[in-house]
C-alpha atoms as a PDB file:
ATOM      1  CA  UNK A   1      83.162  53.357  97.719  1.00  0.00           C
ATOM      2  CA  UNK A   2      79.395  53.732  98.035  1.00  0.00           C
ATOM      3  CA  UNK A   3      77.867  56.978  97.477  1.00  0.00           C
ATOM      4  CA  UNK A   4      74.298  56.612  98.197  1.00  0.00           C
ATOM      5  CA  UNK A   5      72.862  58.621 100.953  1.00  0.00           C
ATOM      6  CA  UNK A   6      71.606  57.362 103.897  1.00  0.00           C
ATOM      7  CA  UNK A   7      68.328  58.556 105.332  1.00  0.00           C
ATOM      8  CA  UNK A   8      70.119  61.190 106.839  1.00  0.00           C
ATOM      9  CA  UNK A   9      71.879  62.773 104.009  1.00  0.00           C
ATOM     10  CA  UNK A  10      75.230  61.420 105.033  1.00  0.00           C
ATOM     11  CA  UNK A  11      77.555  60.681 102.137  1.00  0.00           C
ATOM     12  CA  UNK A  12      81.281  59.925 102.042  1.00  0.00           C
ATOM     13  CA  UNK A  13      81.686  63.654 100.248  1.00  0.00           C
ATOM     14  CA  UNK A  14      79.672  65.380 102.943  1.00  0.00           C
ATOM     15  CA  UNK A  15      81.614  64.067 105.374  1.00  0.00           C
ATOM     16  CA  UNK A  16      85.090  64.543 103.683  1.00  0.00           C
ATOM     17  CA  UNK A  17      83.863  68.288 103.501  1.00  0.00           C
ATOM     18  CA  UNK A  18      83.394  68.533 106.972  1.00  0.00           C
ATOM     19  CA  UNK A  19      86.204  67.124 107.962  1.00  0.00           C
ATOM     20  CA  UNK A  20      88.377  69.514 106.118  1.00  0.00           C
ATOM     21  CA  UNK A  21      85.930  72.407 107.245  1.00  0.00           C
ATOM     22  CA  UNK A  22      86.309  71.700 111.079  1.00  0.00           C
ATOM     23  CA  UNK A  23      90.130  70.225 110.852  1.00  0.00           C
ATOM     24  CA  UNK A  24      91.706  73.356 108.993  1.00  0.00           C
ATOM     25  CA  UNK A  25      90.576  76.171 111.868  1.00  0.00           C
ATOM     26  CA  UNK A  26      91.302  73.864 114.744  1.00  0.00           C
ATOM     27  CA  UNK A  27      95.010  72.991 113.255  1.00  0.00           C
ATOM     28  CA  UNK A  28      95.320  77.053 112.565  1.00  0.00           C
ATOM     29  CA  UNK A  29      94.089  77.811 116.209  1.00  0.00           C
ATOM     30  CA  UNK A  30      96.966  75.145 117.881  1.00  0.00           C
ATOM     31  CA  UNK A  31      99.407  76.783 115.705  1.00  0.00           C
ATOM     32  CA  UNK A  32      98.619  80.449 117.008  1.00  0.00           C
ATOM     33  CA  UNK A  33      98.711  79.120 120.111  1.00  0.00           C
ATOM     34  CA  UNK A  34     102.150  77.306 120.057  1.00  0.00           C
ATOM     35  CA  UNK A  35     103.500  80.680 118.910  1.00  0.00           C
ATOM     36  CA  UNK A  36     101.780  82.974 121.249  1.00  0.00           C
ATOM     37  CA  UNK A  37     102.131  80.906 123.971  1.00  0.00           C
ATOM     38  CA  UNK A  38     104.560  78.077 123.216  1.00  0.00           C
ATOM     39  CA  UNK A  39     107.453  78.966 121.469  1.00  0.00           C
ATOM     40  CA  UNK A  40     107.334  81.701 119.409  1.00  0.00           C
ATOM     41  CA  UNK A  41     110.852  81.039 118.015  1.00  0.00           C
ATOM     42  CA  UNK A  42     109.709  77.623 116.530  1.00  0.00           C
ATOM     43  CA  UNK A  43     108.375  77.231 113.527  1.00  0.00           C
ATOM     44  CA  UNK A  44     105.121  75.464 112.863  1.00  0.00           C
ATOM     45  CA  UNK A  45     107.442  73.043 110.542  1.00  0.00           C
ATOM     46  CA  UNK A  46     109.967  72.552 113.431  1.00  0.00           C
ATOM     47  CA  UNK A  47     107.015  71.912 115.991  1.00  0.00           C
ATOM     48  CA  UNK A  48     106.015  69.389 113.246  1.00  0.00           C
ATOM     49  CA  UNK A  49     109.081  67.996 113.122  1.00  0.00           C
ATOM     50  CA  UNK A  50     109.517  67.797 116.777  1.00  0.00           C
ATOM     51  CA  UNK A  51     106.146  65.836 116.835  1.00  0.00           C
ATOM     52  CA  UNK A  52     107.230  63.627 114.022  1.00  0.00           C
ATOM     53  CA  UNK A  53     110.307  62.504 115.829  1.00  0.00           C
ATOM     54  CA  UNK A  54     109.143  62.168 119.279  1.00  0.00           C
ATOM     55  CA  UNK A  55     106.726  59.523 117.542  1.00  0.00           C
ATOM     56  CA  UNK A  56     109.396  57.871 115.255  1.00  0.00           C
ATOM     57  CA  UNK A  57     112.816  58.265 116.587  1.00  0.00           C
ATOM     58  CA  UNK A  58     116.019  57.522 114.387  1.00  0.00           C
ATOM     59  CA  UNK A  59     113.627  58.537 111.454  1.00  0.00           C
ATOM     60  CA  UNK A  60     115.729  59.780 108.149  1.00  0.00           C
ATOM     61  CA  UNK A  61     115.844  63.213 106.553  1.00  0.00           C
ATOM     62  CA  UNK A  62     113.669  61.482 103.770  1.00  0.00           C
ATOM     63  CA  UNK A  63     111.025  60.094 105.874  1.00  0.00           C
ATOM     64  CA  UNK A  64     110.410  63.890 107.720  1.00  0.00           C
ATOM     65  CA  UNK A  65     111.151  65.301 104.244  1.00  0.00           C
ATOM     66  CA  UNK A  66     107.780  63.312 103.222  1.00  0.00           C
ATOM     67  CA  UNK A  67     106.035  63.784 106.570  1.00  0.00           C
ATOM     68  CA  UNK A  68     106.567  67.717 106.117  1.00  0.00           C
ATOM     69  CA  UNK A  69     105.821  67.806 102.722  1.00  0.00           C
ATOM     70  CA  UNK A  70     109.004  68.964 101.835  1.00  0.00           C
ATOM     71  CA  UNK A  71     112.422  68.513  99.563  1.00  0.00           C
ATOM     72  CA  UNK A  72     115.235  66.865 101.372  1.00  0.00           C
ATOM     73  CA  UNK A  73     117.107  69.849 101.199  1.00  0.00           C
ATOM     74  CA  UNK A  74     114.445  71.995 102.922  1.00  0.00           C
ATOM     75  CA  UNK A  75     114.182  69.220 105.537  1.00  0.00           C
ATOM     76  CA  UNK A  76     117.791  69.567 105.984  1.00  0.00           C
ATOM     77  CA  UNK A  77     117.250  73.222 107.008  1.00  0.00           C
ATOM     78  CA  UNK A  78     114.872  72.421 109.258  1.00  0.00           C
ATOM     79  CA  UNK A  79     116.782  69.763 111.036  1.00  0.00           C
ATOM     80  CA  UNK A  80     120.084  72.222 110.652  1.00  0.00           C
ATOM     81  CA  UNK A  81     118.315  74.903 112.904  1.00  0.00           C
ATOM     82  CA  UNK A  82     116.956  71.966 115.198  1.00  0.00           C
ATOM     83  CA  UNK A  83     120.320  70.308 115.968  1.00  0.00           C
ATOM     84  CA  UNK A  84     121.741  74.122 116.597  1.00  0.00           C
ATOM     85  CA  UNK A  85     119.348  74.849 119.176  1.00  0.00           C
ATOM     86  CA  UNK A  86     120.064  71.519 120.636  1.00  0.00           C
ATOM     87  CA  UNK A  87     116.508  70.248 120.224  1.00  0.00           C
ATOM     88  CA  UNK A  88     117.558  67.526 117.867  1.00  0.00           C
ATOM     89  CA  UNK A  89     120.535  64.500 117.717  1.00  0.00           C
ATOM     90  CA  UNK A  90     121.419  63.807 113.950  1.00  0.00           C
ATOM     91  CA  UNK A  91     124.057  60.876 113.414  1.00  0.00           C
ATOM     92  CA  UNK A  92     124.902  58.450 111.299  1.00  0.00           C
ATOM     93  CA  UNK A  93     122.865  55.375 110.945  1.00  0.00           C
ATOM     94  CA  UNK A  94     123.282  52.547 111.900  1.00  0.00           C
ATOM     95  CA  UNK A  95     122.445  50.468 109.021  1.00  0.00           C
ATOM     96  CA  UNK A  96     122.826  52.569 105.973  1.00  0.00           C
ATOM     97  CA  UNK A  97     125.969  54.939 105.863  1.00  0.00           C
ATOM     98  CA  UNK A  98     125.084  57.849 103.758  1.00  0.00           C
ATOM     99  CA  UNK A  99     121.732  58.185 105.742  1.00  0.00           C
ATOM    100  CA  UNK A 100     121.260  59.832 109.105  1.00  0.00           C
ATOM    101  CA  UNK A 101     119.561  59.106 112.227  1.00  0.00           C
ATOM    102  CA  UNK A 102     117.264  62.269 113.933  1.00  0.00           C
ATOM    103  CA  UNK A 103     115.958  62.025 117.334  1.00  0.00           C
ATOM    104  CA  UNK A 104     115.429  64.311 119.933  1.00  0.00           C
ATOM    105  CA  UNK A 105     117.904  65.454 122.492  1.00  0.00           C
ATOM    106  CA  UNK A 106     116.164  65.607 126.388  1.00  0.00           C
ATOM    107  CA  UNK A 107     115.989  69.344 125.538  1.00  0.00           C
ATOM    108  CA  UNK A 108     113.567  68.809 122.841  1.00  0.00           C
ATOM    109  CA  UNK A 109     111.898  66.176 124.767  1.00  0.00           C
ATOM    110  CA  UNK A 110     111.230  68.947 127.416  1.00  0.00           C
ATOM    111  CA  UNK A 111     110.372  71.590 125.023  1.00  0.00           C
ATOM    112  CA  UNK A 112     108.142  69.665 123.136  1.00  0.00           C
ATOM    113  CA  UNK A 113     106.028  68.456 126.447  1.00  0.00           C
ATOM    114  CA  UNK A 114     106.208  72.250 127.595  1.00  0.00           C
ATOM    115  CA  UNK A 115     104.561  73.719 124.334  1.00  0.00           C
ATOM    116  CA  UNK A 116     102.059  70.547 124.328  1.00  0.00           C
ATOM    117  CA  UNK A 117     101.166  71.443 127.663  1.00  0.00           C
ATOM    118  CA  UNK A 118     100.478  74.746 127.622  1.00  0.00           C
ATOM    119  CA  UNK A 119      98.743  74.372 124.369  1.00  0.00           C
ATOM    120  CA  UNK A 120      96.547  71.467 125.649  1.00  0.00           C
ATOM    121  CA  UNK A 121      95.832  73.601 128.937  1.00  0.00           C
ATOM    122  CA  UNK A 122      94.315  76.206 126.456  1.00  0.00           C
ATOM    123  CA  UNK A 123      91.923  73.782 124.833  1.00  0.00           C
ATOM    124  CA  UNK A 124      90.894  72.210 127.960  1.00  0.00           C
ATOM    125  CA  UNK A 125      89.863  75.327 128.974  1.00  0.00           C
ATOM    126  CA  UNK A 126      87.589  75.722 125.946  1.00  0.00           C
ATOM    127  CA  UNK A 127      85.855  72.310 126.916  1.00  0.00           C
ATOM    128  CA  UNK A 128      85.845  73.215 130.530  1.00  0.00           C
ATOM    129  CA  UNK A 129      81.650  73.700 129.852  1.00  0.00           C
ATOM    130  CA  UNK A 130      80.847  70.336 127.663  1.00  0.00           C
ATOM    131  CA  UNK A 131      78.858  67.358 129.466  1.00  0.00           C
ATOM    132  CA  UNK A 132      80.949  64.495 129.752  1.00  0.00           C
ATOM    133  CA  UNK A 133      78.631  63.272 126.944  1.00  0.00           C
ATOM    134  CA  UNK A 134      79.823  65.692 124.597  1.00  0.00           C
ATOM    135  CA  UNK A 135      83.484  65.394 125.633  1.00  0.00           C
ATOM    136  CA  UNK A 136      82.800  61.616 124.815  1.00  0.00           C
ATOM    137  CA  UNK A 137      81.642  61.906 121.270  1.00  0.00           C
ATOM    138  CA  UNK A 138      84.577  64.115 120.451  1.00  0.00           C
ATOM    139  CA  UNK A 139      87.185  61.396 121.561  1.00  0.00           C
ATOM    140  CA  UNK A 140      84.978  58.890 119.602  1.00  0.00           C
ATOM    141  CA  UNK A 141      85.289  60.963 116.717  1.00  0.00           C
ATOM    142  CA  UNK A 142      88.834  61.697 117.008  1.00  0.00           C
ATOM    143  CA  UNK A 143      89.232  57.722 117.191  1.00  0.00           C
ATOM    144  CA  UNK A 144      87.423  57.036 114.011  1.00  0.00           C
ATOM    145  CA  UNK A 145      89.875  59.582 112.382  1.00  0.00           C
ATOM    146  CA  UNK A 146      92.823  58.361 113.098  1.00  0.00           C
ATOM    147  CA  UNK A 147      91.973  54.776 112.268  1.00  0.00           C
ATOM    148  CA  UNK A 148      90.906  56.291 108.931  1.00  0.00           C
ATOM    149  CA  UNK A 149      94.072  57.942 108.616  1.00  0.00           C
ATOM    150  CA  UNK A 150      96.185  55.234 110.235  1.00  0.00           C
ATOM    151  CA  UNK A 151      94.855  52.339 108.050  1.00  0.00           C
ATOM    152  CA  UNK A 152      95.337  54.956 104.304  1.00  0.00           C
ATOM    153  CA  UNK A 153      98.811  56.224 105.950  1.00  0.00           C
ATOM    154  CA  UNK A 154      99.832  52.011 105.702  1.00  0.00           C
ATOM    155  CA  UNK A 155      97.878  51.425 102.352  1.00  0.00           C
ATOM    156  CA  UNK A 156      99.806  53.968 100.962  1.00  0.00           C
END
């Protein structure tokens, strides 16, 4: 990794920093707004998991266990309060019988897209006076993030 600075004081760190500075209050804000607005009877680790298995369905316990952060047995409780409310379909899979396979149900399809929504309807709002320009540089921005994070996520 180089750490010189460029002629405009840009380092690796100093970006990092901000990163984490501007990332941390704008995951905080979508998470009071999902439970103002959203659902406030989900969790910010069941929205999470909802997320995590509209992008990857027939995932494992294990693999949202390490995408929460969590122990298997808390992900368990997680799914466990899922599956009740009928957000989420746990059965056996397919290819390895003491492992399950979680995906959502069509009711937590339709809740997720309802709490995205309204949460996504609040933020537009807040860009409502940006140029174009500055709209622009934002999705830029957020694309050189997640190729960051994409490419570490598979080099991990």
């Amino acid at each position: 990794m180089n750490l010189e600075r460029t002629s405009k004081g840009i380092t690796p760190e100093r970006c990092a920093a901000e990163v984490v500075e501007t990332i941390l209050p704008i995951v905080g804000f979508i998470r009071m707004e999902m439970r103002d607005r959203g659902e406030p009877s989900l969790s910010v680790s069941q929205f999470r998991s909802l997320m995590f298995l509209y992008r990857h369905p027939g995932s494992s316990l294990s693999k949202l266990a390490d995408h929460l952060g969590v122990t298997r047995p808390t992900a368990t409780a997680i799914c466990d309060r899922l599956v009740l409310n009928g957000f989420v379909d746990r059965a056996e899979h397919p290819q390895e019988r003491r492992s399950v396979a979680l995906k959502l149900t069509q009711e937590g399809i339709e809740r997720l897209d309802r709490i995205r929504s309204i949460t996504c309807t609040k933020i537009a709002g807040m860009f409502g006076d940006l140029s174009e320009d500055r709209m622009q540089k934002i999705l830029e921005g957020l694309a050189v993030l997640s190729d960051v994070f994409d490419s570490d996520s598979k080099n991990s």
